[in-house]
Protein backbone atom coordinates (compact mmCIF):
# COMPACT_ATOMS: atom_id res chain seq x y z
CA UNK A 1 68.65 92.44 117.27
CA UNK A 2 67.42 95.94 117.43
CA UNK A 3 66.15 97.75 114.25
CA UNK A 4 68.04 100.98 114.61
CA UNK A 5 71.70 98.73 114.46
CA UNK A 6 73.32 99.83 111.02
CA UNK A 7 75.18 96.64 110.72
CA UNK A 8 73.61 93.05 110.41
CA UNK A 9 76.47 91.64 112.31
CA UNK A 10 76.80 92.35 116.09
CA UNK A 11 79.99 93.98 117.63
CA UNK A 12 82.68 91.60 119.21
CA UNK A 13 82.70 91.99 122.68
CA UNK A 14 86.45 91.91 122.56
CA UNK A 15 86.37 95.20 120.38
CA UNK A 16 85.86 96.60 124.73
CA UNK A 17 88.16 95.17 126.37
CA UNK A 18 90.37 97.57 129.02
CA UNK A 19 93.38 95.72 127.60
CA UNK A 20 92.70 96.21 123.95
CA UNK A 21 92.06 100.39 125.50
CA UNK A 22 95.37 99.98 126.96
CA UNK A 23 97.37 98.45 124.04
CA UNK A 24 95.60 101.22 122.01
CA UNK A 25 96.58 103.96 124.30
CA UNK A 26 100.47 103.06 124.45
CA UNK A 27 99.84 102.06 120.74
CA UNK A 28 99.17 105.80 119.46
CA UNK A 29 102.08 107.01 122.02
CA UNK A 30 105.09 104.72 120.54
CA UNK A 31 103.42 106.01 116.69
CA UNK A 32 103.67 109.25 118.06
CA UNK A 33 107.08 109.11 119.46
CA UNK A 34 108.19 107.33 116.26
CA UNK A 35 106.80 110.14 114.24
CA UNK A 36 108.72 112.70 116.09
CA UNK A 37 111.91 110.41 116.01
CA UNK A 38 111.81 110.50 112.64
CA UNK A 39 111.80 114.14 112.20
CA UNK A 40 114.38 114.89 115.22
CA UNK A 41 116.70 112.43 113.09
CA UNK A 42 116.45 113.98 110.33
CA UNK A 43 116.65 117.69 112.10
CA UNK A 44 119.95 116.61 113.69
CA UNK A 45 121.16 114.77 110.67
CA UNK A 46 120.81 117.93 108.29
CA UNK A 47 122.96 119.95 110.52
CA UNK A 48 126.09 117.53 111.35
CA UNK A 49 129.52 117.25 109.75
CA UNK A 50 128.20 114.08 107.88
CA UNK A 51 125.50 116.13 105.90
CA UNK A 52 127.53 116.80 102.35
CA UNK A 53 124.55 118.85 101.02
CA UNK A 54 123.93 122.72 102.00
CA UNK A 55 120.49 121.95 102.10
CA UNK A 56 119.31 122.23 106.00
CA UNK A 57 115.88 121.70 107.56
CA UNK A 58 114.62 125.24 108.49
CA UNK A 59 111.46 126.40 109.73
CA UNK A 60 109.37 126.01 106.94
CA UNK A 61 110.11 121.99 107.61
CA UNK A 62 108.85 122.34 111.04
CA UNK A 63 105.51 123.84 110.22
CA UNK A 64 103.70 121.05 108.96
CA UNK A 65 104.94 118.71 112.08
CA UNK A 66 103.37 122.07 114.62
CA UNK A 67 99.85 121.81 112.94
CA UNK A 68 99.80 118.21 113.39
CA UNK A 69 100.90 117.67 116.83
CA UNK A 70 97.67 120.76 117.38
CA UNK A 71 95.59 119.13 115.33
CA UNK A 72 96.22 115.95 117.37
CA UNK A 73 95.94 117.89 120.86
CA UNK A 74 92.69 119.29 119.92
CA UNK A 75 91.08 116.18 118.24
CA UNK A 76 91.64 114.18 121.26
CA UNK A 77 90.55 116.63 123.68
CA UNK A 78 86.90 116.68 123.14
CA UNK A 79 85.01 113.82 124.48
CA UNK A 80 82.89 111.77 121.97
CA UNK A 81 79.58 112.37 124.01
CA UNK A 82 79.90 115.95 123.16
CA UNK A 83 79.74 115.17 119.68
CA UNK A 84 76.30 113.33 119.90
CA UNK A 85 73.75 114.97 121.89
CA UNK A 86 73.25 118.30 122.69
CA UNK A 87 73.22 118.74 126.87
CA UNK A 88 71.90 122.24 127.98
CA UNK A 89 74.38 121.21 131.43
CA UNK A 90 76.94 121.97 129.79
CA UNK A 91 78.50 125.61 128.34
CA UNK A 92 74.59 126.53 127.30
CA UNK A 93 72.73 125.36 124.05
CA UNK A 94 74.25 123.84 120.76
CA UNK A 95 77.16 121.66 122.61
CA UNK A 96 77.30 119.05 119.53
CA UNK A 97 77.34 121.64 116.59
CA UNK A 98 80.22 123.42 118.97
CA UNK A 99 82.38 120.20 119.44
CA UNK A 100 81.86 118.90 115.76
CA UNK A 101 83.33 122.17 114.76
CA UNK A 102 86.23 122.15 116.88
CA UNK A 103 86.32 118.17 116.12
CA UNK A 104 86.69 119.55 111.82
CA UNK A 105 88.96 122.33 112.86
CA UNK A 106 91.96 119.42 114.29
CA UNK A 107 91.10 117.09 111.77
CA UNK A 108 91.51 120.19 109.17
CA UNK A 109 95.16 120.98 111.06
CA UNK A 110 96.50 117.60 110.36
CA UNK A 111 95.27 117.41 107.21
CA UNK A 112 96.97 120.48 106.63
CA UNK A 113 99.93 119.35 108.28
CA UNK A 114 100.48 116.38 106.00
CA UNK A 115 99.76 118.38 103.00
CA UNK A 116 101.86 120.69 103.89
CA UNK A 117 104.94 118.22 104.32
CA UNK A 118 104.11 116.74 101.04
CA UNK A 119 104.26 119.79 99.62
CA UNK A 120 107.87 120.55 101.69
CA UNK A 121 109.03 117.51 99.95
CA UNK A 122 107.94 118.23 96.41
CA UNK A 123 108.63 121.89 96.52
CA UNK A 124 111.90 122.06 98.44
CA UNK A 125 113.22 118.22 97.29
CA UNK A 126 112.01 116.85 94.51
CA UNK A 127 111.57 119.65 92.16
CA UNK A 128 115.44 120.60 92.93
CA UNK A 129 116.36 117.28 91.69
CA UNK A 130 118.46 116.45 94.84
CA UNK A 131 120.03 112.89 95.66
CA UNK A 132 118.60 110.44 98.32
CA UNK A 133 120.35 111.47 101.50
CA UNK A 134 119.14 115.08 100.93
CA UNK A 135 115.78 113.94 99.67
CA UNK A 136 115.36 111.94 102.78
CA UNK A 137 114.70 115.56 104.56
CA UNK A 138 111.42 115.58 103.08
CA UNK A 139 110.63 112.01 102.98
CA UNK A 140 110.80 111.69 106.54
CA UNK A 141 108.63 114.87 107.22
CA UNK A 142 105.83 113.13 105.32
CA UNK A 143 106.59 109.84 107.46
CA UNK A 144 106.72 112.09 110.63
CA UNK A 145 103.23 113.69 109.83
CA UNK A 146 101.61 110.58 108.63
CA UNK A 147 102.68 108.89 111.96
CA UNK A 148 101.41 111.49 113.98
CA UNK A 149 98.46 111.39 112.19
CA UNK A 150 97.70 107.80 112.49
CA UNK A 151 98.60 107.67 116.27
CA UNK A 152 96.09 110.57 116.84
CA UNK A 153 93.22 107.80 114.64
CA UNK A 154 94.68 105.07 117.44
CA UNK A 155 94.09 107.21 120.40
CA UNK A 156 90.59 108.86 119.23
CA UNK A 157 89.36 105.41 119.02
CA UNK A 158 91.02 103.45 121.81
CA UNK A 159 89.79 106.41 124.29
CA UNK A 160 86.95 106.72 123.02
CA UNK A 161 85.64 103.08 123.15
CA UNK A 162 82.67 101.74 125.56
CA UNK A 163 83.74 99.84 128.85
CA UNK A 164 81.40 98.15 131.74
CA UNK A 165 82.67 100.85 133.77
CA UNK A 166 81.39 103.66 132.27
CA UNK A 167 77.49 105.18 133.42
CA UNK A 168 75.30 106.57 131.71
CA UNK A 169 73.60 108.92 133.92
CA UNK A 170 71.14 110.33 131.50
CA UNK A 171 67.44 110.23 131.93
């Protein structure tokens, strides 16, 4: 066992499996889509004959959702190597401090995203005192964003785990 392992325990070699990758990938995609289901539901649902309330999901609702869905493009567009060592191969000196700051900057849009909805839902729901099928507006927005959130967990780690087929050309 090598000294520098934080864990006494080794890692399961099942933990790099290409099919547990693969599960993962399609995983964070059906989270994702269900995420955005929810909130297309409830877009759609707000604005039918069926809808009693005058309450309507406007812009404001759809903010929180947008700085999610960024925060998940940009979290899972930087490779996890970038976030480790600094390379002088690539886009000059100071690669790592670069990508962990991009890295905080999508992890600080989904956060934001999700606070955000929760605060949709207490500001614009709750405090109103409206009944469930109008309170379900917000309540789904909050299920939307935390769905999109966790999908974006599901894909950073299940694209970002280490295979047999992957080199390490590094000298």
């Amino acid at each position: 066992m090598s000294s520098n392992r934080l864990f006494r325990f080794p890692k399961p070699e099942w933990i790099n499996s290409p099919n547990l990758r693969t599960a993962g990938v399609y995983t964070a995609g059906a989270l994702f889509s269900l995420g955005f289901f929810f909130f297309i539901d409830v877009s759609t649902y707000s604005r039918s004959w069926k809808n009693a309330s005058d309450v309507h999901i406007k812009f404001v609702d759809w903010i929180p959702g947008i700085c999610s869905a960024l925060g998940m493009l940009v979290i899972n567009s930087i490779e996890k190597t970038r976030l480790s060592a600094d390379s002088y191969s690539y886009s000059g000196t100071g690669v790592a401090w670069k990508a962990r700051l991009v890295l905080f900057l999508g992890f600080a849009l989904m956060a934001g995203g999700l606070a955000g909805s929760v605060a949709v839902l207490v500001l614009k729901y709750v405090v109103p005192e409206y009944s469930f099928p109008t309170l379900y507006f917000g309540i789904a927005n909050v299920v939307a964003n935390g769905l999109i959130m966790l999908s974006s967990v599901v894909l950073w780690v299940s694209q970002n785990m280490e295979d047999d087929y992957t080199y390490n050309l590094a000298l």
